[in-house]
Protein backbone atom coordinates (compact mmCIF):
# COMPACT_ATOMS: atom_id res chain seq x y z
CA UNK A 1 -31.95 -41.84 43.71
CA UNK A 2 -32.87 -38.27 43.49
CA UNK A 3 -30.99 -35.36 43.26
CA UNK A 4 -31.24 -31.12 43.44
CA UNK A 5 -30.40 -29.65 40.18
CA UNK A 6 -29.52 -25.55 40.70
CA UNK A 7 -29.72 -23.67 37.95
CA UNK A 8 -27.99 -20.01 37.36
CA UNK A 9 -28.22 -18.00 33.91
CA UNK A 10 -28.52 -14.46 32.68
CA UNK A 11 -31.64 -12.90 30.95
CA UNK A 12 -32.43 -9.21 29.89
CA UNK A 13 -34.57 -7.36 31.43
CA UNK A 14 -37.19 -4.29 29.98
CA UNK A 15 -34.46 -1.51 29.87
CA UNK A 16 -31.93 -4.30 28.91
CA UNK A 17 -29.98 -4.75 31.54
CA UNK A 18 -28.23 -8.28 32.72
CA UNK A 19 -30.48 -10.09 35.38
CA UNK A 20 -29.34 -13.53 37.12
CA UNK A 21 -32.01 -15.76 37.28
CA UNK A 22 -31.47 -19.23 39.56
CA UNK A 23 -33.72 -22.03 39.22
CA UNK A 24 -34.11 -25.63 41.53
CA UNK A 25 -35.29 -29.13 39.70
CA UNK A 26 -35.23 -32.73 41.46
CA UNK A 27 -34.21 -35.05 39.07
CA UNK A 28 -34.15 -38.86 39.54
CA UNK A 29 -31.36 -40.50 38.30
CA UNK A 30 -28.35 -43.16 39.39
CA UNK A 31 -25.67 -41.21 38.68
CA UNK A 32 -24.22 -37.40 38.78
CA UNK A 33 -23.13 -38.12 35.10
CA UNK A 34 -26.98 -39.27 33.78
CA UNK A 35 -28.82 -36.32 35.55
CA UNK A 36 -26.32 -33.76 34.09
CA UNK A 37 -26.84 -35.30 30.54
CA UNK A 38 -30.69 -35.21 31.58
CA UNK A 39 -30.46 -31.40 32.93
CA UNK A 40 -28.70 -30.22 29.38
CA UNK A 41 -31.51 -32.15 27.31
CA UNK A 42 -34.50 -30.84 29.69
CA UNK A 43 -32.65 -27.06 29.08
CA UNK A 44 -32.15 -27.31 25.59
CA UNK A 45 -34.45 -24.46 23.68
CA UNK A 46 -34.78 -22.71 27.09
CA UNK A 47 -31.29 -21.95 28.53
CA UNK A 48 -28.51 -21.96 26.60
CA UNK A 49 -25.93 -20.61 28.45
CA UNK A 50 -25.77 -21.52 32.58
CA UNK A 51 -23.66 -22.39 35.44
CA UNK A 52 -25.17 -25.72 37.67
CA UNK A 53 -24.65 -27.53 40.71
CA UNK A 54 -25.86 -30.88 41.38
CA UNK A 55 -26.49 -32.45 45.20
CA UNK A 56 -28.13 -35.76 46.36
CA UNK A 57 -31.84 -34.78 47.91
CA UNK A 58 -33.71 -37.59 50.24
CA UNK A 59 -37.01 -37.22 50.79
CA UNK A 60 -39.92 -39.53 51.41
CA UNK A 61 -42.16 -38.80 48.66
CA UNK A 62 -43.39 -36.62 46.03
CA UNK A 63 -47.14 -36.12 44.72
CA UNK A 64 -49.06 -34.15 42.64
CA UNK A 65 -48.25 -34.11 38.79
CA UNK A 66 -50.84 -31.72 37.02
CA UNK A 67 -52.11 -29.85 39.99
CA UNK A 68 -51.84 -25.90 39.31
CA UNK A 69 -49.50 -24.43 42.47
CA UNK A 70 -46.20 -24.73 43.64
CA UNK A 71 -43.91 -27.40 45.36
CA UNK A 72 -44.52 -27.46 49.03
CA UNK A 73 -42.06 -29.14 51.45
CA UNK A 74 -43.96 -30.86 54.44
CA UNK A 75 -42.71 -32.03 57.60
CA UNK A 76 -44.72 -35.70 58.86
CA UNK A 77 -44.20 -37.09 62.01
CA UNK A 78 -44.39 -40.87 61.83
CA UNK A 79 -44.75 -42.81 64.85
CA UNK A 80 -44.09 -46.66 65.06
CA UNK A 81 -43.63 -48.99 67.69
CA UNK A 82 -40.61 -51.66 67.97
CA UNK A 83 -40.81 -54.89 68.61
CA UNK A 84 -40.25 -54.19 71.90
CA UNK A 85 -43.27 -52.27 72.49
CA UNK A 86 -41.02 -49.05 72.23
CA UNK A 87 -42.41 -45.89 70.71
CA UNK A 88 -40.15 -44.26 68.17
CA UNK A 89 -40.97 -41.01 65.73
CA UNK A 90 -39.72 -41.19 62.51
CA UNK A 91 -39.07 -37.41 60.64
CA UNK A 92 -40.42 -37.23 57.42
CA UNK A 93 -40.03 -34.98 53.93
CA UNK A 94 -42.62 -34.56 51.10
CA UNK A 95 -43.06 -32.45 48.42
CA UNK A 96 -46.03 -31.73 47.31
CA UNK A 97 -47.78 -29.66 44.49
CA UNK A 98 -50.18 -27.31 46.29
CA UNK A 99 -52.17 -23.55 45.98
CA UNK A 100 -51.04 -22.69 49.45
CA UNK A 101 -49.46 -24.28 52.69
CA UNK A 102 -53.07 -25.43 54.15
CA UNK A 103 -53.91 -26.69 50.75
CA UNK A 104 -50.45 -28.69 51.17
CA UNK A 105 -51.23 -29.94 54.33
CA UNK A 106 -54.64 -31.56 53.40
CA UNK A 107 -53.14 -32.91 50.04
CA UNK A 108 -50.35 -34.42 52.49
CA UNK A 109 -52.90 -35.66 55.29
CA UNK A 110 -55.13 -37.39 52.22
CA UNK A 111 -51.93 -39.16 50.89
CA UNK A 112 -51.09 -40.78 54.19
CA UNK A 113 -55.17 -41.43 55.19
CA UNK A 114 -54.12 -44.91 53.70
CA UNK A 115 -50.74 -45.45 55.94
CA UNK A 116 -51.21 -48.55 58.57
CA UNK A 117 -48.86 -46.09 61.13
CA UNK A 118 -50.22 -42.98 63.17
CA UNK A 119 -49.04 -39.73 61.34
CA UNK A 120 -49.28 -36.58 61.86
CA UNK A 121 -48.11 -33.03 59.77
CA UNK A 122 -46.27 -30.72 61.60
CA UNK A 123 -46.00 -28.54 58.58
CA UNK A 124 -45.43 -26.94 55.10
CA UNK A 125 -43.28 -24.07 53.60
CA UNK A 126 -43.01 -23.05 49.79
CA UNK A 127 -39.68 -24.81 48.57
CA UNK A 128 -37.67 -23.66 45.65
CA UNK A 129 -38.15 -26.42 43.78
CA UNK A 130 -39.71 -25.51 40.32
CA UNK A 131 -40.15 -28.75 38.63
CA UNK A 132 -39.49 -32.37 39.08
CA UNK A 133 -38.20 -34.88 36.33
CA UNK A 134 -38.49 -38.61 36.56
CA UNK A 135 -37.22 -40.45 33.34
CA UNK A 136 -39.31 -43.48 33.85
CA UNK A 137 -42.72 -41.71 34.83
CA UNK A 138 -44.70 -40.01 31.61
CA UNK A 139 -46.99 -38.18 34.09
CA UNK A 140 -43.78 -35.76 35.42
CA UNK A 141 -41.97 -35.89 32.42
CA UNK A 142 -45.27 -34.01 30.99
CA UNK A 143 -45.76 -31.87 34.49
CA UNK A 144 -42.14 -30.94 33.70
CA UNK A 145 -42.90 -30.18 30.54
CA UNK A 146 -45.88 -27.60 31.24
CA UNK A 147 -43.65 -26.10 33.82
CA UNK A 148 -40.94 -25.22 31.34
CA UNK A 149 -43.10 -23.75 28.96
CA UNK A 150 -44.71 -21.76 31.48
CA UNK A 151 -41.30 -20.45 32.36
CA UNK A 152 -40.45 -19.36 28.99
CA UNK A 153 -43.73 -17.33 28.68
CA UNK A 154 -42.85 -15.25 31.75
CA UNK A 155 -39.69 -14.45 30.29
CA UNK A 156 -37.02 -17.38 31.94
CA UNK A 157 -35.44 -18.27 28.49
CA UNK A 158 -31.93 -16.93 27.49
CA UNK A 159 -32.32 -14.80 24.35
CA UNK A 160 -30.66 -16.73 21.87
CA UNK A 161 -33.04 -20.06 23.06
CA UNK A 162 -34.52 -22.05 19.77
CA UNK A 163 -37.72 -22.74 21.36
CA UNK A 164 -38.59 -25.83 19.44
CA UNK A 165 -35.90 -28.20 20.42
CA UNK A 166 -37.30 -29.64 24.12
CA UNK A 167 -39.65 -31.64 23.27
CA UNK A 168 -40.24 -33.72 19.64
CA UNK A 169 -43.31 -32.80 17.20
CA UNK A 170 -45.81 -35.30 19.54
CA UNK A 171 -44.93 -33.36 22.80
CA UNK A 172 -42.75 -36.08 23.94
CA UNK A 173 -39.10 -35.45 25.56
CA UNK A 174 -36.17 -36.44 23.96
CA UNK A 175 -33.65 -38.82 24.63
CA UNK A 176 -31.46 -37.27 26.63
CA UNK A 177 -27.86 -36.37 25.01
CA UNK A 178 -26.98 -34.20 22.01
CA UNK A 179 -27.71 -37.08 19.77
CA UNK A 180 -31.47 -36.49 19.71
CA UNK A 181 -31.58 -32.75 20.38
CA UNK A 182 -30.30 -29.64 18.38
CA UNK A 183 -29.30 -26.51 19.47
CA UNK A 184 -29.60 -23.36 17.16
CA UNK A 185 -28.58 -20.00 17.45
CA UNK A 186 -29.60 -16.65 15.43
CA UNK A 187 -27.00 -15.80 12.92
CA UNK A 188 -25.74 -11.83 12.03
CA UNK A 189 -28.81 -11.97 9.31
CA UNK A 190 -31.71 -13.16 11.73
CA UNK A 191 -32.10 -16.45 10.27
CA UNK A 192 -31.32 -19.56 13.19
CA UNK A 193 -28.35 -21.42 12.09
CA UNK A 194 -27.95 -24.92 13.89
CA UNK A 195 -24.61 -25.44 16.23
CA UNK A 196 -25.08 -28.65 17.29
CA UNK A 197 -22.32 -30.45 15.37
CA UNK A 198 -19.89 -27.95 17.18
CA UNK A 199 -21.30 -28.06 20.19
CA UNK A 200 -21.19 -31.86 20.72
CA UNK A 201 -16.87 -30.74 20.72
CA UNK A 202 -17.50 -29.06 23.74
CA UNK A 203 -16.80 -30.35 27.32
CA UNK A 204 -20.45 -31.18 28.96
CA UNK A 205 -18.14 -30.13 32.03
CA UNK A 206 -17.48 -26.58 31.21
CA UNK A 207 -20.12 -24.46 33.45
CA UNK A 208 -19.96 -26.29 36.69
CA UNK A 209 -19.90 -24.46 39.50
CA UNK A 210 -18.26 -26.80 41.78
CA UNK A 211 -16.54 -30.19 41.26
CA UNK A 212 -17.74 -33.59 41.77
CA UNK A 213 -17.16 -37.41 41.09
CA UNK A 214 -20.51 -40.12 40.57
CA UNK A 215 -20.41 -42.24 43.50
């Protein structure tokens, strides 16, 4: 099951002043309870301070990992024929990793060269989407990973971020929950001091934005 992780936190700009920042993520997971423990892991040394909102997201597929670009919605038109000789056109949703919309539509077009039905694209727009984690694929869990360090060097970390707690000393995500991350903050004197023993007292629940209940 997949699902739309929205993002909202605070950095400082330049001249210092406040700047809300709002980022998207599809995350696959079963419930609402696993992808918000996954979302908290995934932000740890990048965000430490955010509002979220988590929605169910159905889509027919999703393909690149490691090309350089963006995540492209397209819009296939699948056409299939009943057992009754009827003709029926089936909507479809993928997201792909693209340069540009016509680069998304031949990336989608050489996916589907290998589909037994008659397809056709109607179309692609930029989504939102910034990064996709799937706990059970290496490939995107190391796309994802590349994506969040790209957004720290442009500047989308909160201030206080230790940047060495995402990922382990191989590169390699950690389990998600507090019990194999840390979380460290920077202390009057400059040094980092590490919070995670206090933070584990604190309700995972406390910066949703709206509630919800697993299904």
């Amino acid at each position: 099951m997949w699902f739309l992780s929205k993002i909202k936190y605070s950095i400082q700009d330049e001249k210092g002043n406040s700047k809300a920042i709002v980022e998207q993520f599809i995350q696959e997971g079963i419930t609402y309870a696993e992808v918000e423990t996954q979302l908290a892991t995934l932000l740890d040394g990048r965000v430490t301070d955010y509002e979220y909102d988590l929605s169910k997201i159905k889509f027919g597929s999703v393909y690149e990992p490691f090309n350089d670009g963006a995540f492209y919605k397209v819009t296939i038109d699948e056409k299939t024929t009943d057992e009754r000789g009827k003709e029926k056109i089936n909507i479809l949703t993928h997201y792909v990793i693209a340069e540009s919309v016509s680069d998304a539509e031949i990336r989608a077009n050489a996916y589907m060269n290998t589909w037994v039905t008659d397809t056709t694209v109607k179309g692609a727009i930029q989504s939102k989407v910034l990064a996709v984690w799937h706990p059970h694929d290496s490939q995107w869990q190391d796309d994802f990973k590349q994506r969040m360090l790209r957004l720290a060097e442009e500047g989308h970390e909160s201030a206080d971020s230790n940047q060495t707690t995402i990922f382990d000393k191989e590169g390699k995500p950690k389990v998600p929950g507090l019990g194999g991350a840390t979380v460290s903050v920077k202390g009057p004197d400059g040094n980092w001091v590490d919070v995670t023993e206090g933070l584990k007292k604190i309700s995972k629940h406390a910066n949703v934005w709206k509630p919800y209940a697993d299904d």
